[in-house]
N, C-alpha and C. Protein backbone atom coordinates (compact mmCIF):
# COMPACT_ATOMS: atom_id res chain seq x y z
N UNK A 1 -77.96 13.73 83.20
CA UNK A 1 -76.58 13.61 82.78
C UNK A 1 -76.20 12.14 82.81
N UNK A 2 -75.16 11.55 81.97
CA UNK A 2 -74.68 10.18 81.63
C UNK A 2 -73.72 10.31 83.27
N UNK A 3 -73.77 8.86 83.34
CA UNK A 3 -72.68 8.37 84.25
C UNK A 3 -71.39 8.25 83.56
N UNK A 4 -70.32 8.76 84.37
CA UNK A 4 -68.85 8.95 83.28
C UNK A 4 -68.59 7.19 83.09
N UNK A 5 -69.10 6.35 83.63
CA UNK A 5 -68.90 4.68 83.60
C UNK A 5 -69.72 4.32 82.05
N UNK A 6 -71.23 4.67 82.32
CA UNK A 6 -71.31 4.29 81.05
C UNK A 6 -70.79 4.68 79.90
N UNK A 7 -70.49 6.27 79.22
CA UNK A 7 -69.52 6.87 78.91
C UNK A 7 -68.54 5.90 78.02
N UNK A 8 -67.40 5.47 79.45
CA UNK A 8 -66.31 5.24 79.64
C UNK A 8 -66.65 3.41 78.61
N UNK A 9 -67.75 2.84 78.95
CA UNK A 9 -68.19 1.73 78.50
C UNK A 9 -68.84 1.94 77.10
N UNK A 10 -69.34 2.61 76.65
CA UNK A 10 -69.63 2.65 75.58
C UNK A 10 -68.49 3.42 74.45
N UNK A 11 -67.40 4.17 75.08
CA UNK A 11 -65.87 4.36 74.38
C UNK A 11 -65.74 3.03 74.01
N UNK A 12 -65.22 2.25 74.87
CA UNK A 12 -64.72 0.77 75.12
C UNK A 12 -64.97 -0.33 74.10
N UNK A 13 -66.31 -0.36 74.12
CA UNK A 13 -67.06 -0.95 73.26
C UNK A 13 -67.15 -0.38 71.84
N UNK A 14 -67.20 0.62 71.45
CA UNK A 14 -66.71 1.27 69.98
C UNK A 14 -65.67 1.08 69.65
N UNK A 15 -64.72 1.53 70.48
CA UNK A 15 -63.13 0.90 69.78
C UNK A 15 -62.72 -0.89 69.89
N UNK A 16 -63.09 -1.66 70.18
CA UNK A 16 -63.54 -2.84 69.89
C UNK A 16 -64.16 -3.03 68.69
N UNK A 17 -65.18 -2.91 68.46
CA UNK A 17 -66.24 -2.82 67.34
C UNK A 17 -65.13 -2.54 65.98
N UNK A 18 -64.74 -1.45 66.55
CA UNK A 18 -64.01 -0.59 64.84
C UNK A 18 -62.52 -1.33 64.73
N UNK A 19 -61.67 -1.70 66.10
CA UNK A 19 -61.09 -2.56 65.69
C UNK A 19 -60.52 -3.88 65.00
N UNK A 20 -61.89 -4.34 65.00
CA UNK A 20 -62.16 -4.89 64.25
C UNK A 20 -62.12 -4.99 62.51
N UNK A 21 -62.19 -3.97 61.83
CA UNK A 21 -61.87 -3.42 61.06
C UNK A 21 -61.03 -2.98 60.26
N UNK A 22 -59.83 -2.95 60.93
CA UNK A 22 -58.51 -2.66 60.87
C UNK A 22 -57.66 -3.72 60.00
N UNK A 23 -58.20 -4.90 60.50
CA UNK A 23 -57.22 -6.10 59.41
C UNK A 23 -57.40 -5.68 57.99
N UNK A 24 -56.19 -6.28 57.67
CA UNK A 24 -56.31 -6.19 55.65
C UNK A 24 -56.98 -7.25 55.56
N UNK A 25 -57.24 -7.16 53.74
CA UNK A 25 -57.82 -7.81 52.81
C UNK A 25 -56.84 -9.53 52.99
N UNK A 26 -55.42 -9.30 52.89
CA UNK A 26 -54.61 -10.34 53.01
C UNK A 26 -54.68 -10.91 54.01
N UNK A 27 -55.04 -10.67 54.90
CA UNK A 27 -54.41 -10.96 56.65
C UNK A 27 -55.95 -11.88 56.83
N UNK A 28 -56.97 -11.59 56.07
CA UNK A 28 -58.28 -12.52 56.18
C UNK A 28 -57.88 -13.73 55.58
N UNK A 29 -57.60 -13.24 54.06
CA UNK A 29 -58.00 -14.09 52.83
C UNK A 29 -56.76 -14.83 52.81
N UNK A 30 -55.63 -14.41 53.22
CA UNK A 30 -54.26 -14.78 52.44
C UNK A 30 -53.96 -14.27 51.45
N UNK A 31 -53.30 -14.87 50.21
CA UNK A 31 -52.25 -14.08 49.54
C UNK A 31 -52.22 -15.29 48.48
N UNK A 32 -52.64 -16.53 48.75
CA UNK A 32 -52.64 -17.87 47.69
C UNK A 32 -53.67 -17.91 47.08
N UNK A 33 -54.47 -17.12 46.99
CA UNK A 33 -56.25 -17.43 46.35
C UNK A 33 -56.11 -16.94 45.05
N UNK A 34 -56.82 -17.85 44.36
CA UNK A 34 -56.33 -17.19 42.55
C UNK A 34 -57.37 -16.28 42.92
N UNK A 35 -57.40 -15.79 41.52
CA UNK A 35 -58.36 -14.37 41.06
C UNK A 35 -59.21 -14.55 40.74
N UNK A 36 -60.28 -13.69 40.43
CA UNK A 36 -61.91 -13.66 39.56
C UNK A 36 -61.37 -14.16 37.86
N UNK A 37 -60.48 -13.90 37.85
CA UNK A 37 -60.08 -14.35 36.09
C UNK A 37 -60.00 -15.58 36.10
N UNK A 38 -58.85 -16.19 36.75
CA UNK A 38 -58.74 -17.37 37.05
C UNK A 38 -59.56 -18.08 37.33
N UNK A 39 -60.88 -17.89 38.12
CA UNK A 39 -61.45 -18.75 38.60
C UNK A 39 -62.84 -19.09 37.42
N UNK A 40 -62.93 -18.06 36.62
CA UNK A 40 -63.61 -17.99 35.30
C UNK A 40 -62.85 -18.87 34.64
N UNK A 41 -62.20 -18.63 34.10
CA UNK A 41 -60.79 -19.07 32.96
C UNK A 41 -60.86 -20.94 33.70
N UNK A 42 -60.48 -20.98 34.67
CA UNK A 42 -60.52 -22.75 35.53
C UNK A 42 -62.20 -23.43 35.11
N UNK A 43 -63.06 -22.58 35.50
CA UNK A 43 -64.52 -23.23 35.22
C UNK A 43 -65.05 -23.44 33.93
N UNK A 44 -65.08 -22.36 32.89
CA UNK A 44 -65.82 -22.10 31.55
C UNK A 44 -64.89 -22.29 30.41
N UNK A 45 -63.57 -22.44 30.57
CA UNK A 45 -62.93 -22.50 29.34
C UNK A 45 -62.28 -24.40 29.25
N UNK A 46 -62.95 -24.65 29.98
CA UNK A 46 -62.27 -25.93 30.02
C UNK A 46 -63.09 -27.09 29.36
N UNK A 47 -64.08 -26.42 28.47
CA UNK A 47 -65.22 -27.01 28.09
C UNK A 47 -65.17 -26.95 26.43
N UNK A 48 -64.77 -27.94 25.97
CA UNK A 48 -64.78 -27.94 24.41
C UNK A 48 -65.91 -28.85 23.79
N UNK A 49 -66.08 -28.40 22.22
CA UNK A 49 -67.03 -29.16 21.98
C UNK A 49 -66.62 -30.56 21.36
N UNK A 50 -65.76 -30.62 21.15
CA UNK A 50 -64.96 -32.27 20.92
C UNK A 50 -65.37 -33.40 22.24
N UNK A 51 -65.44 -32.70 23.34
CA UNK A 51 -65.34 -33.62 24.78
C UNK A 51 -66.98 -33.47 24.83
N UNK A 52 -67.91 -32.86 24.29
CA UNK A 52 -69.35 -33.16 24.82
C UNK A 52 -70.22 -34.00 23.60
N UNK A 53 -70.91 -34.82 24.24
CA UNK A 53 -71.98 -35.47 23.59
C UNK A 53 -73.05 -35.17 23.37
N UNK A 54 -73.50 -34.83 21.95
CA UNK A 54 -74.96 -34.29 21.40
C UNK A 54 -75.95 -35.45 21.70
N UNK A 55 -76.85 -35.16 21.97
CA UNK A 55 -77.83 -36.25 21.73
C UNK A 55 -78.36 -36.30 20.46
N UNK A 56 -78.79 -37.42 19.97
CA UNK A 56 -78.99 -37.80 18.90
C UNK A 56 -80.52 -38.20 18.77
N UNK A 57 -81.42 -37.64 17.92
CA UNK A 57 -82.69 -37.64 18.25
C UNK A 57 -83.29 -38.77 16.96
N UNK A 58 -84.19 -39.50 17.24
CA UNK A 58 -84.37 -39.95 15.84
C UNK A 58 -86.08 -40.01 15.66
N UNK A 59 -86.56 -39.42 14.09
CA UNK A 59 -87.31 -38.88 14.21
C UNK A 59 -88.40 -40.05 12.99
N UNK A 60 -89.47 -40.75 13.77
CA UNK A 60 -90.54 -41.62 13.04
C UNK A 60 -91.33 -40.46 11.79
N UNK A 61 -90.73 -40.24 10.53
CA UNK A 61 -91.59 -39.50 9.55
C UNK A 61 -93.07 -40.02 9.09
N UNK A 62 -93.36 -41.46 9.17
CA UNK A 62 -94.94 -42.32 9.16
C UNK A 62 -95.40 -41.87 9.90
N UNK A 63 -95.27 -41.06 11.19
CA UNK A 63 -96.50 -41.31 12.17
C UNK A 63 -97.41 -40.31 11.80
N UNK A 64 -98.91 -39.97 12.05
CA UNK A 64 -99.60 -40.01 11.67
C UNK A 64 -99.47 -38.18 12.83
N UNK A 65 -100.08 -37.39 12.59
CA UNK A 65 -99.82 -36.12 13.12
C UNK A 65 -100.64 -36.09 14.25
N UNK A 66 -101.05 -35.69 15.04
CA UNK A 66 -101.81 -35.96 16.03
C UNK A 66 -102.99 -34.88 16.09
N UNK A 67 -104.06 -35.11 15.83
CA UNK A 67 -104.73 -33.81 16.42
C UNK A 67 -105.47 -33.47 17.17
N UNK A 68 -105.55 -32.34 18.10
CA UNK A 68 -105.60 -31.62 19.55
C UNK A 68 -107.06 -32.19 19.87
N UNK A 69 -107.36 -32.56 21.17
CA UNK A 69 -108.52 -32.83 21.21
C UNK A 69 -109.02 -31.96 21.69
N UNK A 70 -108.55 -30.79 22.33
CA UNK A 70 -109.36 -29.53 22.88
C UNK A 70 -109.15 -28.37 22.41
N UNK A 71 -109.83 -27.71 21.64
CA UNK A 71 -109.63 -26.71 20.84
C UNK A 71 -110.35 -25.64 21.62
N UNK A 72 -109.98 -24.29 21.13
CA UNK A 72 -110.41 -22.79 22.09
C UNK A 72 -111.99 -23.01 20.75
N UNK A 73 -112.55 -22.50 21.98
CA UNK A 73 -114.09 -22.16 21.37
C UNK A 73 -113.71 -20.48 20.79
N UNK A 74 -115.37 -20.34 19.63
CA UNK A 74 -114.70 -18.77 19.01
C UNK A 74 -115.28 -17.60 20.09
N UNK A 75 -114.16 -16.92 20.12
CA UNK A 75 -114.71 -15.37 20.57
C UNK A 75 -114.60 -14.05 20.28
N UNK A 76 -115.13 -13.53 19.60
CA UNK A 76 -115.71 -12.84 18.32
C UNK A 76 -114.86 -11.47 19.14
N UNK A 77 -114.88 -10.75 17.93
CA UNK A 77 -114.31 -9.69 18.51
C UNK A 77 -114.74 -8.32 17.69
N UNK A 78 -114.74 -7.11 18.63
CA UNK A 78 -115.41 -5.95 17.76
C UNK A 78 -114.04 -5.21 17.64
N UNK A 79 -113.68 -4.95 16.45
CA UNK A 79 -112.93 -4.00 15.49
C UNK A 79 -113.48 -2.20 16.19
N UNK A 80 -112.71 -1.26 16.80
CA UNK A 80 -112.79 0.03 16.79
C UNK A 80 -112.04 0.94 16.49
N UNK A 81 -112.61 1.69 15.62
CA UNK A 81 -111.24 2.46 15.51
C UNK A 81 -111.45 4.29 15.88
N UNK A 82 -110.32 4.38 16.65
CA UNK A 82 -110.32 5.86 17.51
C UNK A 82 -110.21 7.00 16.33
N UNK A 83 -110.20 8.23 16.88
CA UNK A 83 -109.84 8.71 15.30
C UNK A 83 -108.73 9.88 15.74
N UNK A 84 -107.87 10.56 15.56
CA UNK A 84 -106.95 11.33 16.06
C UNK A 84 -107.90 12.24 16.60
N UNK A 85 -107.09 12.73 17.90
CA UNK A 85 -107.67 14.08 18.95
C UNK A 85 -106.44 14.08 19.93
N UNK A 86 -107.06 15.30 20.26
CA UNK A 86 -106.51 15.99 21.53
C UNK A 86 -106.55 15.73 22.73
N UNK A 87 -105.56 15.61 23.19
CA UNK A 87 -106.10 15.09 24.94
C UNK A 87 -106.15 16.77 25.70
N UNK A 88 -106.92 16.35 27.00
CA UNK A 88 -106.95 17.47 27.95
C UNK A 88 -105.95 18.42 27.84
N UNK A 89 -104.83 17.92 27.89
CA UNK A 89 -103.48 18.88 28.21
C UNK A 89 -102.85 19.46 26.86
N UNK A 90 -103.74 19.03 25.54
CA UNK A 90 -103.51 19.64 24.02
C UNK A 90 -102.34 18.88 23.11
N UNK A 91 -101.95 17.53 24.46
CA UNK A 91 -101.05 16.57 23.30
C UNK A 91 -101.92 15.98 22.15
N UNK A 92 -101.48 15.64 21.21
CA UNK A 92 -101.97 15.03 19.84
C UNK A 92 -102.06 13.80 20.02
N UNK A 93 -102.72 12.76 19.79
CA UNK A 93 -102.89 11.80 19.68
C UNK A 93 -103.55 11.08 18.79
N UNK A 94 -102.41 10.05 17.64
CA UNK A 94 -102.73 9.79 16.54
C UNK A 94 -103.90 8.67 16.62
N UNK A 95 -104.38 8.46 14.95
CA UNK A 95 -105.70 7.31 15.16
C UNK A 95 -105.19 5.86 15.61
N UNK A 96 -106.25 5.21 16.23
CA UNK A 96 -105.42 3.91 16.07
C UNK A 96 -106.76 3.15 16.04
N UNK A 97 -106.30 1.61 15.85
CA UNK A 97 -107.56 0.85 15.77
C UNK A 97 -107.52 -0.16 17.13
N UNK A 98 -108.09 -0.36 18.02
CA UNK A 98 -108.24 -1.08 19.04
C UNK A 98 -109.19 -2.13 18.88
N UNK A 99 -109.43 -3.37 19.67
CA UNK A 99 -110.40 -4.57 19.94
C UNK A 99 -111.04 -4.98 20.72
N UNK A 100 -112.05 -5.47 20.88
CA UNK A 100 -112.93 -6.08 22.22
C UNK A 100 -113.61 -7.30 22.46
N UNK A 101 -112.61 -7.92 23.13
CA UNK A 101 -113.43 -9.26 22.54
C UNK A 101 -114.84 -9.50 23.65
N UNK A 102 -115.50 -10.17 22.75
CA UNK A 102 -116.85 -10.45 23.14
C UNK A 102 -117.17 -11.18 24.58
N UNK A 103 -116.19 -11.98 24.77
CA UNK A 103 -116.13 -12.81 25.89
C UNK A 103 -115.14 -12.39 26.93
N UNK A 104 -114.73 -12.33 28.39
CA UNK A 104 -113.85 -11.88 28.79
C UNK A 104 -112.87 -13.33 28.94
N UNK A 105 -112.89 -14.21 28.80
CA UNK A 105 -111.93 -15.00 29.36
C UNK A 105 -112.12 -16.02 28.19
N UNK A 106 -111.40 -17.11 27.61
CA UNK A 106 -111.30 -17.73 26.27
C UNK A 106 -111.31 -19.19 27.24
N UNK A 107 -112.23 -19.94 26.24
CA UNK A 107 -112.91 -21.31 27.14
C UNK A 107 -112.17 -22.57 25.97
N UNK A 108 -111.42 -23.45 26.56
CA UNK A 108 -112.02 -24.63 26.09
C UNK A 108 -112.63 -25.45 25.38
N UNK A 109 -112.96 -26.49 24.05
CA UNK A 109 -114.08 -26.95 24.09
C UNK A 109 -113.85 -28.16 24.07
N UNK A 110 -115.35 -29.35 24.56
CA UNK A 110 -114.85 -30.54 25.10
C UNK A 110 -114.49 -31.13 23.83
N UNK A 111 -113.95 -32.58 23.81
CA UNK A 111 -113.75 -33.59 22.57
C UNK A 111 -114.94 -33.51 21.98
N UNK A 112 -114.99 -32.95 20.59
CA UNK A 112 -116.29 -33.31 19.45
C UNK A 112 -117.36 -32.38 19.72
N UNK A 113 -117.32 -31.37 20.76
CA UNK A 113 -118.04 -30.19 20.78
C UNK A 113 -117.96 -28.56 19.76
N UNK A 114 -116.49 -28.90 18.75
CA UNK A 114 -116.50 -28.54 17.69
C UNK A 114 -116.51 -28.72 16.77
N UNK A 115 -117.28 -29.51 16.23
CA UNK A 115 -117.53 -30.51 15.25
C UNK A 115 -118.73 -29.76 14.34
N UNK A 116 -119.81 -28.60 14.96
CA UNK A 116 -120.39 -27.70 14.40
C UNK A 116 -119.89 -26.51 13.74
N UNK A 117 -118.96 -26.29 14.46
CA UNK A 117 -118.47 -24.58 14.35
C UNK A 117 -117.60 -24.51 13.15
N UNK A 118 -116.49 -25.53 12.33
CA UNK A 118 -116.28 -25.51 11.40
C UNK A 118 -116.96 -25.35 10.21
């Protein structure tokens, strides 16, 4: 059996706790705080496009295009195509064509190591 003290202490301590609780929304915050509108409306509308500066890009049309010095090596790929069937459970399942590529992971090639493959 509880001691009527602890009991009596753990009452005590709950109504504390929940008293806590009890204040209003106002009695925290006050009563002067603008609103969620307001505080939208103060931040995002105060922004026109007259007051901002575009950057201005300027663009060399002579220069000469650059080209990549590391290009993907080829990796071939096999074309399959399923053909409509039935699965286990007698859903339909239309044809489709799926792929496989030859290599699992796509490599790299160094400067001038494709200079054959074209």
């Amino acid at each position: 059996m509880h001691n009527p003290i602890q009991i009596l202490l753990i009452c005590l301590i709950s109504a504390l706790i929940l008293g806590g609780c009890v204040s209003s929304k106002d009695q925290v915050f006050g009563n002067d705080m603008p609103s969620m509108v307001e505080i939208h409306n103060e931040k995002f509308n105060q922004v026109t496009t007259d007051e901002m500066d575009f950057p201005v890009r300027e663009v060399d049309d002579e220069s000469p295009l650059l080209e990549p010095n590391f290009q993907w090596l080829p990796n071939p790929v096999m074309r399959m195509y399923v053909t409509r069937h039935l699965t286990q459970a007698g859903q339909p399942v239309p044809g489709y064509t799926t792929i496989f590529r030859f290599y699992t992971t796509e490599h790299l090639s160094m400067p001038g190591e494709m200079n054959g493959w074209e």
